[in-house]
N, C-alpha and C. Protein backbone atom coordinates (compact mmCIF):
# COMPACT_ATOMS: atom_id res chain seq x y z
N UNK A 1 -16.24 -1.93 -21.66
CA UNK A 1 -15.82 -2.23 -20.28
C UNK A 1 -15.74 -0.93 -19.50
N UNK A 2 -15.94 -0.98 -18.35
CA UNK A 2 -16.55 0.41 -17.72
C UNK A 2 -14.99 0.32 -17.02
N UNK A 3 -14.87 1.69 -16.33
CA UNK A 3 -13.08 1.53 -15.86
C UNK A 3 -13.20 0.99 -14.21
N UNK A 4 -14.63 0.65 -13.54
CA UNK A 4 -14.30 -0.14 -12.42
C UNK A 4 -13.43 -1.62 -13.32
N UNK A 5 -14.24 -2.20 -14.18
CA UNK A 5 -13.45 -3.72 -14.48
C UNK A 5 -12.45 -3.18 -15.31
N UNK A 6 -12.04 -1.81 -15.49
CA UNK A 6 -10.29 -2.16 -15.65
C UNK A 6 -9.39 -1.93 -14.61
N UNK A 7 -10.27 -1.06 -14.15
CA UNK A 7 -8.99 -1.40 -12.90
C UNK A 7 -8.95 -2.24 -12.04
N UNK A 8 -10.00 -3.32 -11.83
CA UNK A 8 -9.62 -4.76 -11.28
C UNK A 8 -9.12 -5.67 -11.88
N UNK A 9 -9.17 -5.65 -13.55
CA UNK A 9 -8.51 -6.04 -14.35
C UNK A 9 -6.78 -6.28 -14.29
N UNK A 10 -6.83 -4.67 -14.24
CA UNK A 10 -5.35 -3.97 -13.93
C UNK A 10 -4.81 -4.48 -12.70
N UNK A 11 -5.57 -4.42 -11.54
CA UNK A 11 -5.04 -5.63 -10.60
C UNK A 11 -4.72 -6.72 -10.61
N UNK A 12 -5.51 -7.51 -11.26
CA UNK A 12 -5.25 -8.73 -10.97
C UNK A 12 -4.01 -9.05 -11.87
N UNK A 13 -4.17 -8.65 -13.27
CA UNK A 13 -2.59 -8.94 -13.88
C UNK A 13 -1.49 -8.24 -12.96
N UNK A 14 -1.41 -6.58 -12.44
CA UNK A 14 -0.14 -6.90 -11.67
C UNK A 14 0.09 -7.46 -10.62
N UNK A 15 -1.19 -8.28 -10.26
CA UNK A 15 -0.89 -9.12 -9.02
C UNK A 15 -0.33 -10.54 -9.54
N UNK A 16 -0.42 -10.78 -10.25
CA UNK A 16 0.04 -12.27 -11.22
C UNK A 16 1.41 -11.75 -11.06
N UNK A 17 1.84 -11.22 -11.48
CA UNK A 17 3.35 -9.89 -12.20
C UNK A 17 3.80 -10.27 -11.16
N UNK A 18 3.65 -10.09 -9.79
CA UNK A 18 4.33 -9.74 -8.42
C UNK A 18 4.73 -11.51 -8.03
N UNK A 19 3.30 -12.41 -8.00
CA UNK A 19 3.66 -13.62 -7.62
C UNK A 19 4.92 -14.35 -8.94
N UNK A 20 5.03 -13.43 -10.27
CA UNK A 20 5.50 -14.51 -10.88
C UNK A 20 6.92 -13.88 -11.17
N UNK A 21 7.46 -12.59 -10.36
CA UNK A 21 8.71 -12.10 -10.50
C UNK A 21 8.69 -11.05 -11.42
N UNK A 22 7.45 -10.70 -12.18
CA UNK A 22 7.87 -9.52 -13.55
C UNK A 22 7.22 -8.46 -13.54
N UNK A 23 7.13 -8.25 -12.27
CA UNK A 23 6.60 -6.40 -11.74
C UNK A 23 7.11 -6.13 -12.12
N UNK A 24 8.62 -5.59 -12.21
CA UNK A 24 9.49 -4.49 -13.27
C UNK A 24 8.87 -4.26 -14.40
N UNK A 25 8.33 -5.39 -14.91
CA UNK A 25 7.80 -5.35 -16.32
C UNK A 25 6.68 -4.24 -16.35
N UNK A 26 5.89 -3.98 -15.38
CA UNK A 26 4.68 -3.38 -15.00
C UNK A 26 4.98 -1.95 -14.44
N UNK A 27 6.19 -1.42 -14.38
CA UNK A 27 6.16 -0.55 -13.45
C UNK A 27 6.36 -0.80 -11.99
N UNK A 28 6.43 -1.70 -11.47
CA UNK A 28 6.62 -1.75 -9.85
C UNK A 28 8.01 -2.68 -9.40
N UNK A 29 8.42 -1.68 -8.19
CA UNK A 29 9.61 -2.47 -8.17
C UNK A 29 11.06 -1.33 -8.57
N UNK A 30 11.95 -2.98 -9.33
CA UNK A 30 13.19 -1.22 -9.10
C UNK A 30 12.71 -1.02 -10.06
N UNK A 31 11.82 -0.90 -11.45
CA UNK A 31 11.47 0.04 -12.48
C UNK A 31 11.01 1.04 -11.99
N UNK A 32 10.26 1.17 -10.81
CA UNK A 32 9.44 2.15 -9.58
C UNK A 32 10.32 3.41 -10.11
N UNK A 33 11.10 2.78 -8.62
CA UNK A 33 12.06 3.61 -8.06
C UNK A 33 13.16 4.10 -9.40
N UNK A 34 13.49 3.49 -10.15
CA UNK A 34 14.12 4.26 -11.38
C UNK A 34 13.80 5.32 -11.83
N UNK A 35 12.24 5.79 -11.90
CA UNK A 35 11.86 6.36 -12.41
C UNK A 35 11.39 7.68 -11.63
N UNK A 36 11.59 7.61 -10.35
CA UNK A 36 11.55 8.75 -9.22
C UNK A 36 12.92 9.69 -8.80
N UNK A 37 12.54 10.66 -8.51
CA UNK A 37 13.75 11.54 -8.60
C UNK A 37 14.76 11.25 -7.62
N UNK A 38 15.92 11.47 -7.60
CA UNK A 38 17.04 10.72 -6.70
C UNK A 38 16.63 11.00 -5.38
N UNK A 39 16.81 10.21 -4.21
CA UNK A 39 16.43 9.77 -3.11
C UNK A 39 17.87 9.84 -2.64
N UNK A 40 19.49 9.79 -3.05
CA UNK A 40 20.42 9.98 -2.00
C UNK A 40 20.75 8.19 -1.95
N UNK A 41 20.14 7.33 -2.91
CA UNK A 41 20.74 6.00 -2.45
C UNK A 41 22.12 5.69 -3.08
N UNK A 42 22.75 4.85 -2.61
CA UNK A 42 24.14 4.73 -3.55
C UNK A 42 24.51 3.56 -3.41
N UNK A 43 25.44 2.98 -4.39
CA UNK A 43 25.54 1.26 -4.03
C UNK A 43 26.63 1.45 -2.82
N UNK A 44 26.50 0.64 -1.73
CA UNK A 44 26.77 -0.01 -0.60
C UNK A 44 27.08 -1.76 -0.67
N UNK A 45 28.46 -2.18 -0.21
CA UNK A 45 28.50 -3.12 0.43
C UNK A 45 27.59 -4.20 1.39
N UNK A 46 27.23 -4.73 1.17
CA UNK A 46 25.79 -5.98 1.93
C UNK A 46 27.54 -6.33 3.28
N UNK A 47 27.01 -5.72 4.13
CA UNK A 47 27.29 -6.57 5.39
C UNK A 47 26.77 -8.32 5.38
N UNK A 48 27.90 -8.72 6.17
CA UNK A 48 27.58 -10.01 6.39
C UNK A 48 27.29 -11.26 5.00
N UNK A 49 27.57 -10.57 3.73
CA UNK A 49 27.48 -11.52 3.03
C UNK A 49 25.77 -11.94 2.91
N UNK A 50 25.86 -13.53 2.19
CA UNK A 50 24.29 -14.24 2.18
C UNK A 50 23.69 -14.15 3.26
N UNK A 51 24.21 -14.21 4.26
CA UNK A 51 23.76 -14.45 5.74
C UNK A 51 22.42 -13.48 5.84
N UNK A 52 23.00 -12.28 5.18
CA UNK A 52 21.99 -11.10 5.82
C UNK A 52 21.28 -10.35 4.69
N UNK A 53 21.50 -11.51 4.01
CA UNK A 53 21.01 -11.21 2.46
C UNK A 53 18.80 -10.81 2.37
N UNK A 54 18.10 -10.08 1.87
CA UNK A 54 17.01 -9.89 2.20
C UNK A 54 16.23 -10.52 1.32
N UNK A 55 15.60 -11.32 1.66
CA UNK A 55 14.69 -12.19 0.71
C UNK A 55 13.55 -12.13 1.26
N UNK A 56 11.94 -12.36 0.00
CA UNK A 56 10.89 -12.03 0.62
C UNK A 56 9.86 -12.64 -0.60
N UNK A 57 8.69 -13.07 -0.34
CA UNK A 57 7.49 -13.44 -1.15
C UNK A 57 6.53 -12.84 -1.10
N UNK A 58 5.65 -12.88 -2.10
CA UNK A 58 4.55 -12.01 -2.15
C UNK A 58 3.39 -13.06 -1.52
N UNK A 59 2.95 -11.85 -0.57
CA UNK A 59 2.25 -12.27 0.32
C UNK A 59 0.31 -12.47 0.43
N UNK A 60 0.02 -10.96 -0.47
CA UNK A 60 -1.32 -10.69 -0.83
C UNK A 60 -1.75 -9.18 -1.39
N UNK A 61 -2.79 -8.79 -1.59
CA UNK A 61 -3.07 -7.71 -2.20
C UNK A 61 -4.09 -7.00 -1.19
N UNK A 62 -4.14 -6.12 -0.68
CA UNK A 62 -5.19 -5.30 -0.09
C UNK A 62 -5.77 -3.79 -1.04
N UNK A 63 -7.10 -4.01 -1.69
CA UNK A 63 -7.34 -3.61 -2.09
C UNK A 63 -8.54 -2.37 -1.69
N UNK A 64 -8.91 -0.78 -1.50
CA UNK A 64 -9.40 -0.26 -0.51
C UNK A 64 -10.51 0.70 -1.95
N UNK A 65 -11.68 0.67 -1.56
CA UNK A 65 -12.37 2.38 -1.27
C UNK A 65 -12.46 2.86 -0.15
N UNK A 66 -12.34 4.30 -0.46
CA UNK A 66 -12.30 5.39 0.34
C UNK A 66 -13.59 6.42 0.37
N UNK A 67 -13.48 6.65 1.32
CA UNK A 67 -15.06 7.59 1.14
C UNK A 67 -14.66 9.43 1.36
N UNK A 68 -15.35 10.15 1.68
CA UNK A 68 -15.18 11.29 1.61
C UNK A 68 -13.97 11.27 2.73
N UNK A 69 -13.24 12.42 1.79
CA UNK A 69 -11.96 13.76 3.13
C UNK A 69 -11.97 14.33 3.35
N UNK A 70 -11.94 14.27 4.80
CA UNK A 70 -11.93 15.72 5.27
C UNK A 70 -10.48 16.14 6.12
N UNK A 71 -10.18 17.70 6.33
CA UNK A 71 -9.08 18.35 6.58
C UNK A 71 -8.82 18.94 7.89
N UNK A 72 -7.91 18.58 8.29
CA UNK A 72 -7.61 19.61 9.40
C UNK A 72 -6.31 20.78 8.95
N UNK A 73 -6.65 21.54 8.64
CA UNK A 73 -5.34 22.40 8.12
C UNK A 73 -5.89 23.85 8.26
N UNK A 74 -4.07 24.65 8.70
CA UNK A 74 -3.19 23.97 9.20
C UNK A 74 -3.60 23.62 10.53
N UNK A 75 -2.59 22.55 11.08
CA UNK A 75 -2.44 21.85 12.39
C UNK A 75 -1.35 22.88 12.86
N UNK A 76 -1.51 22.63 14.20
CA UNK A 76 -0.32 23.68 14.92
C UNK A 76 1.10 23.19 14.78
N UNK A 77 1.13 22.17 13.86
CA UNK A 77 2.83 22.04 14.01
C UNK A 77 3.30 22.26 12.22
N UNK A 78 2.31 23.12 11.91
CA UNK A 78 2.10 23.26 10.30
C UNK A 78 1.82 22.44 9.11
N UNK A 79 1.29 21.24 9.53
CA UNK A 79 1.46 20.33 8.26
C UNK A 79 -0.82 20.42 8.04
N UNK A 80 -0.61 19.78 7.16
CA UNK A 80 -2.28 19.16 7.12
C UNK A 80 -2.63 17.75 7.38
N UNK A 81 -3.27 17.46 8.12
CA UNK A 81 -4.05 16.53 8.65
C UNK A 81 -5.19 16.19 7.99
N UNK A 82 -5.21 14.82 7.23
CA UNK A 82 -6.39 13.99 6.64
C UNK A 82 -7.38 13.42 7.09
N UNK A 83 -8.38 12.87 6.90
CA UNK A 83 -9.20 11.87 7.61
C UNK A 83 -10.22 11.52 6.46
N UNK A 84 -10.17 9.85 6.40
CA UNK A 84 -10.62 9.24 5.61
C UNK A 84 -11.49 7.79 5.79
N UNK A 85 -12.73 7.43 5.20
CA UNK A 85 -13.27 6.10 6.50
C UNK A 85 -13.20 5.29 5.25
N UNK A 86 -12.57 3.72 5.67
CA UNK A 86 -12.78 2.38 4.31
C UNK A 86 -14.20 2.30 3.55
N UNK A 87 -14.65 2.47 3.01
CA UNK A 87 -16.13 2.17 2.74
C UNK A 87 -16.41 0.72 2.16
N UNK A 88 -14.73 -0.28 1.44
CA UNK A 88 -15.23 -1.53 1.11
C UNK A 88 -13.62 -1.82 0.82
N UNK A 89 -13.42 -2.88 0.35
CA UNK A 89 -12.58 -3.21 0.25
C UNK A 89 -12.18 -5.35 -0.09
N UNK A 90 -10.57 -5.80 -0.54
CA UNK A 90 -10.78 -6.74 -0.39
C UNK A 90 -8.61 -6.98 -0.08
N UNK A 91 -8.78 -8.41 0.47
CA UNK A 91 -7.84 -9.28 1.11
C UNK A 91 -7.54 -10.11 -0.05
N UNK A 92 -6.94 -10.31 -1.34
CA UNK A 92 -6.38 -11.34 -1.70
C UNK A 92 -4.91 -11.68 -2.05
N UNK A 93 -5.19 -13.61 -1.57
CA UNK A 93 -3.46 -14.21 -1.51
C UNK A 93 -3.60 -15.42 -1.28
N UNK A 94 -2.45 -15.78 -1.83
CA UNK A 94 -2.54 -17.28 -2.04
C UNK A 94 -2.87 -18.54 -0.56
N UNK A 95 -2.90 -17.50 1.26
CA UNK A 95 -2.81 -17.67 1.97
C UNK A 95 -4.36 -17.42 2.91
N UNK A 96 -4.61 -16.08 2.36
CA UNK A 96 -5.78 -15.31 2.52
C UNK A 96 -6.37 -14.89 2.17
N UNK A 97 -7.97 -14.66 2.35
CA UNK A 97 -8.54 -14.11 1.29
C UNK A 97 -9.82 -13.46 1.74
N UNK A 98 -10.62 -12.52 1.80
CA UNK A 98 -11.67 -11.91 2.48
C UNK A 98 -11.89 -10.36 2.51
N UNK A 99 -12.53 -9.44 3.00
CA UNK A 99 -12.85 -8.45 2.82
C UNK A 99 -12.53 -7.67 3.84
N UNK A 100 -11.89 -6.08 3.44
CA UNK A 100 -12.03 -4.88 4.46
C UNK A 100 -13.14 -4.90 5.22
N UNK A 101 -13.39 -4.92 6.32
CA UNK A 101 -14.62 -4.73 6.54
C UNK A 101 -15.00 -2.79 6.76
N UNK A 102 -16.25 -3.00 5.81
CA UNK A 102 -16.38 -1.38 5.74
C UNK A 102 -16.91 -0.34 6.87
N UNK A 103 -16.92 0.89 6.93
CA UNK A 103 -16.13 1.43 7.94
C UNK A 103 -15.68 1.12 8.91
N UNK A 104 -14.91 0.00 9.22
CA UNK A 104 -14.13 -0.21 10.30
C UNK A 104 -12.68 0.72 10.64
N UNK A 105 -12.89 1.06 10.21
CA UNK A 105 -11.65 2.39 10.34
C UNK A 105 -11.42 3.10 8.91
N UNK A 106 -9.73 3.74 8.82
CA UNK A 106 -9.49 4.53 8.07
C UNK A 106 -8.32 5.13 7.83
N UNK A 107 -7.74 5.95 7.41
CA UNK A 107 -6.61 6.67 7.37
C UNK A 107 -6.38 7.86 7.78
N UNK A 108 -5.78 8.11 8.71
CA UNK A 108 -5.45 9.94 8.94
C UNK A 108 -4.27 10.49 8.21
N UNK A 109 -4.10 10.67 7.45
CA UNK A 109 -2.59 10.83 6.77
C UNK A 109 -2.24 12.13 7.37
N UNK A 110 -0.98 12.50 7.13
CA UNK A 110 -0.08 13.49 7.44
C UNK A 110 0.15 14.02 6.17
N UNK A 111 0.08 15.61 5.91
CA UNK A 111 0.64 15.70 4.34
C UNK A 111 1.68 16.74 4.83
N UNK A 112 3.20 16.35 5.33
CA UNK A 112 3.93 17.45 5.24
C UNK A 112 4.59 18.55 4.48
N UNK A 113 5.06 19.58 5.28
CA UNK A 113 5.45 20.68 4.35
C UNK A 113 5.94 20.59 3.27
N UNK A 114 6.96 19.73 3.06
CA UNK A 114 7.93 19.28 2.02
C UNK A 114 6.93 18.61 0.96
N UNK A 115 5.57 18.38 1.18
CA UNK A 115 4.42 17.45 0.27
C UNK A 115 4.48 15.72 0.21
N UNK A 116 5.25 15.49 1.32
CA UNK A 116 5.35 13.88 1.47
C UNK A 116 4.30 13.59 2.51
N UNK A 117 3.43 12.94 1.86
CA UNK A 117 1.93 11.94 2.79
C UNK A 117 2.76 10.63 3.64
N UNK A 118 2.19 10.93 4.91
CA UNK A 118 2.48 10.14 6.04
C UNK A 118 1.63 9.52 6.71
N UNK A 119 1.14 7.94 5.93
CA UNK A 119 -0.12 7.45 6.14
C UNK A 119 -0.13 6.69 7.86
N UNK A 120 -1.31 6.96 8.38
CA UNK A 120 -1.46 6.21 9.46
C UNK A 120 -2.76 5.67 9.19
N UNK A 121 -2.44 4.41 8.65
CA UNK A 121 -4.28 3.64 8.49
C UNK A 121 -4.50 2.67 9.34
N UNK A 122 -5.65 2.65 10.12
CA UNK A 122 -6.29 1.27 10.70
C UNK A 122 -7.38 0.63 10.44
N UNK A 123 -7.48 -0.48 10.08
CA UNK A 123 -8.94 -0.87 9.78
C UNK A 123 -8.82 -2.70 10.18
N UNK A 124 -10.18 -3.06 10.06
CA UNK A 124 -10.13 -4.55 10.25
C UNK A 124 -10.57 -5.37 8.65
N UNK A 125 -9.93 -6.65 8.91
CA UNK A 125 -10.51 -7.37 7.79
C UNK A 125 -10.86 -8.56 8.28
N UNK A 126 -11.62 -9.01 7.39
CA UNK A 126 -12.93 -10.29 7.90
C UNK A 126 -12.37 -11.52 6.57
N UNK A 127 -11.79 -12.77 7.17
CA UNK A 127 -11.16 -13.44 5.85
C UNK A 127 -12.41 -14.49 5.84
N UNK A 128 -12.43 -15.04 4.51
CA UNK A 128 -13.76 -15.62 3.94
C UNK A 128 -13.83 -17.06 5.06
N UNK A 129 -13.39 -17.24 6.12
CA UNK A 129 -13.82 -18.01 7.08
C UNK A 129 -14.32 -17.65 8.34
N UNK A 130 -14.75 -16.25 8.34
CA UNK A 130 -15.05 -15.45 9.46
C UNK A 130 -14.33 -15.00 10.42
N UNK A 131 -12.98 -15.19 10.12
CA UNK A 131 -11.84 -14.46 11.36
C UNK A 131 -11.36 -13.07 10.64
N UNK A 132 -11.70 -12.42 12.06
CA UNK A 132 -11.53 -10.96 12.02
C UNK A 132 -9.82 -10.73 12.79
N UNK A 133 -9.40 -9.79 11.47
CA UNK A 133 -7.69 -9.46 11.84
C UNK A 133 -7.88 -7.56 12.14
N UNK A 134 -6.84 -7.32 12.86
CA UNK A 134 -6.69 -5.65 13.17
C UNK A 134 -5.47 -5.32 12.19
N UNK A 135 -5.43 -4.23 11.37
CA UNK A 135 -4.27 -3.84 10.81
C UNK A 135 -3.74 -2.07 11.07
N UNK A 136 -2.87 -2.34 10.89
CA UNK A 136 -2.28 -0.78 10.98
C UNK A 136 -1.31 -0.67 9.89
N UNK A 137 -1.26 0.48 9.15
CA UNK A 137 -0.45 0.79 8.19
C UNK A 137 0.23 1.87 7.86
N UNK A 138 1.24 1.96 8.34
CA UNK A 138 2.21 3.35 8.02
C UNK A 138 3.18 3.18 7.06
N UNK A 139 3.10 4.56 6.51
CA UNK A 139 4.18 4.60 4.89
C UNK A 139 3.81 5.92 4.66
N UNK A 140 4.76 5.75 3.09
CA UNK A 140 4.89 7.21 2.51
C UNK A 140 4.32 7.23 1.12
N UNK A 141 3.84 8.24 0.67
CA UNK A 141 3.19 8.84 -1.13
C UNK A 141 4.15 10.07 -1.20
N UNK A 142 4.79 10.05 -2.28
CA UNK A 142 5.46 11.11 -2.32
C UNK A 142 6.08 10.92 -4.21
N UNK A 143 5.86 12.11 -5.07
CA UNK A 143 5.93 12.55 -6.34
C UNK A 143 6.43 13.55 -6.68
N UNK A 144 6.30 14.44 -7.93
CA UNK A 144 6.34 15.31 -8.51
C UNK A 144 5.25 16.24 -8.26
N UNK A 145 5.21 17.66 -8.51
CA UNK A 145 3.62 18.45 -7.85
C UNK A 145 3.05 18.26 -8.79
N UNK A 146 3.17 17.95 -10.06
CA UNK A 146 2.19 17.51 -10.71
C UNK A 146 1.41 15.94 -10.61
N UNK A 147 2.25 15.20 -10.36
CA UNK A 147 1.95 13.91 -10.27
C UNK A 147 0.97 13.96 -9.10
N UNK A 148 1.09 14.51 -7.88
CA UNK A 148 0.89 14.56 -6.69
C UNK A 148 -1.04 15.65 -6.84
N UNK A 149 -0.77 16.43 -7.93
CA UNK A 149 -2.07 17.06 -8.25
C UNK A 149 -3.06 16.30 -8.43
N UNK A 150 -2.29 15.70 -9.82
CA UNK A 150 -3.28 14.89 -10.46
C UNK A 150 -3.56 13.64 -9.46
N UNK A 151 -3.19 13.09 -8.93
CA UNK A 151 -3.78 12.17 -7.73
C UNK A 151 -4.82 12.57 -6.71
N UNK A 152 -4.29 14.09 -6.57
CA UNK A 152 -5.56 14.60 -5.21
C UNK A 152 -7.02 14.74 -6.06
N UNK A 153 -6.74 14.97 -7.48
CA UNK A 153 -7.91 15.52 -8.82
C UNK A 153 -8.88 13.55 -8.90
N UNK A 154 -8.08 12.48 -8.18
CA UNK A 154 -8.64 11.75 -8.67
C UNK A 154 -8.26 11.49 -10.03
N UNK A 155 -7.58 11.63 -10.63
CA UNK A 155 -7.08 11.25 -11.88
C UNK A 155 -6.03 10.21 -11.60
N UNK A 156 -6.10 8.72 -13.03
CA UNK A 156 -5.18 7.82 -13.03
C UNK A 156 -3.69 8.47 -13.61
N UNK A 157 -2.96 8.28 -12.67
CA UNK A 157 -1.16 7.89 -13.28
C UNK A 157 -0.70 7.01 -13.45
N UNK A 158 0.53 6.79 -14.02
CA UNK A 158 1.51 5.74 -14.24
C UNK A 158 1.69 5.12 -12.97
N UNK A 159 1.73 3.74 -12.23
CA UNK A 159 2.57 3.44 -10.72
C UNK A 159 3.77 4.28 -10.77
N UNK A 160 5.05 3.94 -11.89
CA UNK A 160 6.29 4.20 -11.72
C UNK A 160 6.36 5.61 -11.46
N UNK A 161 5.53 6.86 -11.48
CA UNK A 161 5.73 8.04 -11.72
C UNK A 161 5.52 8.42 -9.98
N UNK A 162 5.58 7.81 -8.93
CA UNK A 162 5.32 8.06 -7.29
C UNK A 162 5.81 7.18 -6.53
N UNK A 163 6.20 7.44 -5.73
CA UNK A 163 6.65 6.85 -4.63
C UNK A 163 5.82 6.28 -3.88
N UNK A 164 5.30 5.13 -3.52
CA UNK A 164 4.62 4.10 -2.12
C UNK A 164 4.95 2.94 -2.02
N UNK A 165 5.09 3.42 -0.33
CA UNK A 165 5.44 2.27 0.43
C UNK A 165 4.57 2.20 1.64
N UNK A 166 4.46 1.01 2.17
CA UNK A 166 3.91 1.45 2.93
C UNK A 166 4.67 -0.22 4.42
N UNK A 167 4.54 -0.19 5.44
CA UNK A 167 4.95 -1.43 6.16
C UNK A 167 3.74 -1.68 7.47
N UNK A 168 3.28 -2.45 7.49
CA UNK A 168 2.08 -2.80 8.25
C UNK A 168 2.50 -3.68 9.28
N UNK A 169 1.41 -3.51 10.55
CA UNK A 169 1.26 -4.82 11.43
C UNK A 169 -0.41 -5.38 11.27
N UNK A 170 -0.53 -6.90 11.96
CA UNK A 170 -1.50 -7.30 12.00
C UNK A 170 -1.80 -8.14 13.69
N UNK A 171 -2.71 -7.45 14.16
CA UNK A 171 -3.05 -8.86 15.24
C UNK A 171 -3.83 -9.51 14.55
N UNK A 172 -3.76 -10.80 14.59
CA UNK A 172 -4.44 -11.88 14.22
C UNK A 172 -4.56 -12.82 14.85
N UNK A 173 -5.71 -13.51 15.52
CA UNK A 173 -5.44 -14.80 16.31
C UNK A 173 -5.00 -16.28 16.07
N UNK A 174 -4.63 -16.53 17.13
CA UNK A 174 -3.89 -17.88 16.85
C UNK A 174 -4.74 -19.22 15.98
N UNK A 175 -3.86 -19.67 15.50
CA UNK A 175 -4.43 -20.29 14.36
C UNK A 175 -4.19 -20.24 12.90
N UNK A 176 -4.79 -20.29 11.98
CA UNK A 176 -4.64 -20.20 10.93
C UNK A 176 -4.03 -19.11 10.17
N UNK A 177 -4.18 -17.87 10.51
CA UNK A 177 -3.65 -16.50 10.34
C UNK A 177 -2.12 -16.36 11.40
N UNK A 178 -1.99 -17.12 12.44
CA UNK A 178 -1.26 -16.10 13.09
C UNK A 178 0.53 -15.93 12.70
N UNK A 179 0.72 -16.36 11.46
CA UNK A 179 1.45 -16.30 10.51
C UNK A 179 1.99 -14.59 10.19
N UNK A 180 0.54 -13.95 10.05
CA UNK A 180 0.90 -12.82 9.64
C UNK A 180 0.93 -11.72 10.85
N UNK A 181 0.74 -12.19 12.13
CA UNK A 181 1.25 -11.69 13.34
C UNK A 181 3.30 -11.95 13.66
N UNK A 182 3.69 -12.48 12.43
CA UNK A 182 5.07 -12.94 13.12
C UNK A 182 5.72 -12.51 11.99
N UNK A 183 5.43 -12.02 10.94
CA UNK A 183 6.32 -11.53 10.15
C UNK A 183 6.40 -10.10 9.29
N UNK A 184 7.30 -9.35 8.98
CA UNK A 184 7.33 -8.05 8.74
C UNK A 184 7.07 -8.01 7.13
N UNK A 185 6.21 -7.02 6.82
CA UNK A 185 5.73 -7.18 5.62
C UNK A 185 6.15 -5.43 4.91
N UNK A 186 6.00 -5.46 3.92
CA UNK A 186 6.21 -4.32 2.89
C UNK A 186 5.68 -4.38 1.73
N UNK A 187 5.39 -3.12 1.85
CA UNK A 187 3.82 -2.78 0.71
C UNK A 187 4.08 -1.65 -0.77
N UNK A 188 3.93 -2.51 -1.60
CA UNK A 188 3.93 -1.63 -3.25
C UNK A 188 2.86 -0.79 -3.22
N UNK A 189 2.54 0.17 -3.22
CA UNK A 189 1.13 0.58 -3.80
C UNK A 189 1.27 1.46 -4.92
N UNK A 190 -0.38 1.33 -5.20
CA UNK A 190 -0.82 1.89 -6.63
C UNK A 190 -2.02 2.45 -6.26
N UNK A 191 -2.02 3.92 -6.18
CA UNK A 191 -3.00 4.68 -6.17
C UNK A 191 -4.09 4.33 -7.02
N UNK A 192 -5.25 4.58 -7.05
CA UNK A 192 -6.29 4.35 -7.83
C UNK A 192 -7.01 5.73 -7.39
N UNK A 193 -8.44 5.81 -8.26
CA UNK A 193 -8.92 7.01 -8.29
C UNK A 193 -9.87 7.27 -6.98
N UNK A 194 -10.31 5.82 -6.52
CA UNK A 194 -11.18 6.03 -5.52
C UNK A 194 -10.40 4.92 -4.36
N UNK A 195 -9.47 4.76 -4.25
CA UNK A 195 -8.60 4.58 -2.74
C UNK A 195 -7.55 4.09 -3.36
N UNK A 196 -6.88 2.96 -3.60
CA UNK A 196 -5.60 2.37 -3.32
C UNK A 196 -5.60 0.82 -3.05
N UNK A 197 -4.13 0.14 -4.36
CA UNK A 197 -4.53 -1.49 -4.33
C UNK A 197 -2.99 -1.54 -3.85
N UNK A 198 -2.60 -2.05 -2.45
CA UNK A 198 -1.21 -2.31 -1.78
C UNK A 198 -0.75 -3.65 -1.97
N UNK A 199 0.06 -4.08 -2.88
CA UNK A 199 1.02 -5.57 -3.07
C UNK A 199 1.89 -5.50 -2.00
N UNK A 200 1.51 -6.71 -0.85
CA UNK A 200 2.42 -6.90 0.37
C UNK A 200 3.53 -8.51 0.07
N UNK A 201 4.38 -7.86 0.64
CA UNK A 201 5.89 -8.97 0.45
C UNK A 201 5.95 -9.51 1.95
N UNK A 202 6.02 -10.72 2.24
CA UNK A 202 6.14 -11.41 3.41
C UNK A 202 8.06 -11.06 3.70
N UNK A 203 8.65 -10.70 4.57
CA UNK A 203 10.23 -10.81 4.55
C UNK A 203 10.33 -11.91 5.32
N UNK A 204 11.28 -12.48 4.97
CA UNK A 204 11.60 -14.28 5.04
C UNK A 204 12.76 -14.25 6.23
């Protein structure tokens, strides 16, 4: 088996994982975050009780290649500036389902001083009934400098060993999609060697 069909392999079981509650099991999730260096969180009181309690379903998988990067560095406010175009990609969920459409956009990331990536991606996707959606995606990648090496080297890591998140919008027209124009979503990701497979949570 060549390592493109394991790592779609590798998708699709942790995409099963996510719809069936046992990402932890996989690395994603609070096993993630366990395993990343302290962040400053602490247990807190839930205001408001159930009321304001956060509940959410898994929504779909956006799965990306990436094509060549190029740099702007440094930028005048000192950080480095990315630029990256989709070259293919895919949309699956129990709701939706269809393809990145390729180069329709891309990512400019931010890599600040501190070494935390500050993604700004846009691109369109085409769902297997011919409706075209706009997305935008901002979030964070952020590791260890080794972890963070071996990712720029193109080399596979562990999920649990990095930090991504990422929170998106979508225009989508009315109709069948416009579901995912009305609700706020949040994104697992898992680096891969040639772009990135994002597990999105619908918040309820």
């Amino acid at each position: 088996m060549n390592t493109d069909n394991m790592d779609s392999g590798r998708r699709k079981l942790m995409t099963a994982a996510l719809v069936t509650g046992t990402a932890s099991a996989l690395g994603v999730g609070p096993a993630q975050s366990a395993a990343l260096p302290d962040s400053g969180k602490g247990a807190a009181a839930q205001p408001g009780g159930a009321a304001f309690a956060l509940h959410s379903e898994y929504a779909f998988t956006i799965s990306i290649t990436l094509g060549d990067l190029y740099w702007v560095k440094p930028t005048t406010q000192g950080s480095t500036r990315g630029a990256v175009y989709v070259t293919s990609g895919t949309i699956e969920g129990p709701a939706v389902r269809g393809i990145v459409i390729p180069q329709s956009g891309g990512d400019w990331p931010l890599v600040r001083p501190d070494g935390v990536i500050d993604f700004d991606a846009r691109y369109l996707l085409r769902t297997d009934d011919g409706v075209v959606i706009y997305m935008q995606n901002r979030g964070f990648r952020w590791g260890s400098p080794e972890v963070m090496a071996a990712m720029a080297r193109h080399e596979p890591v562990p999920p649990g060993s990095y930090y991504m998140r990422t929170s998106p919008k979508f225009d989508a027209p009315e109709g069948r999609y416009a579901w995912m124009s009305k609700h706020v979503f949040v994104g697992i990701g898992e680096k891969t060697p040639k772009g990135n497979a994002i597990h999105y949570f619908k918040i309820l």
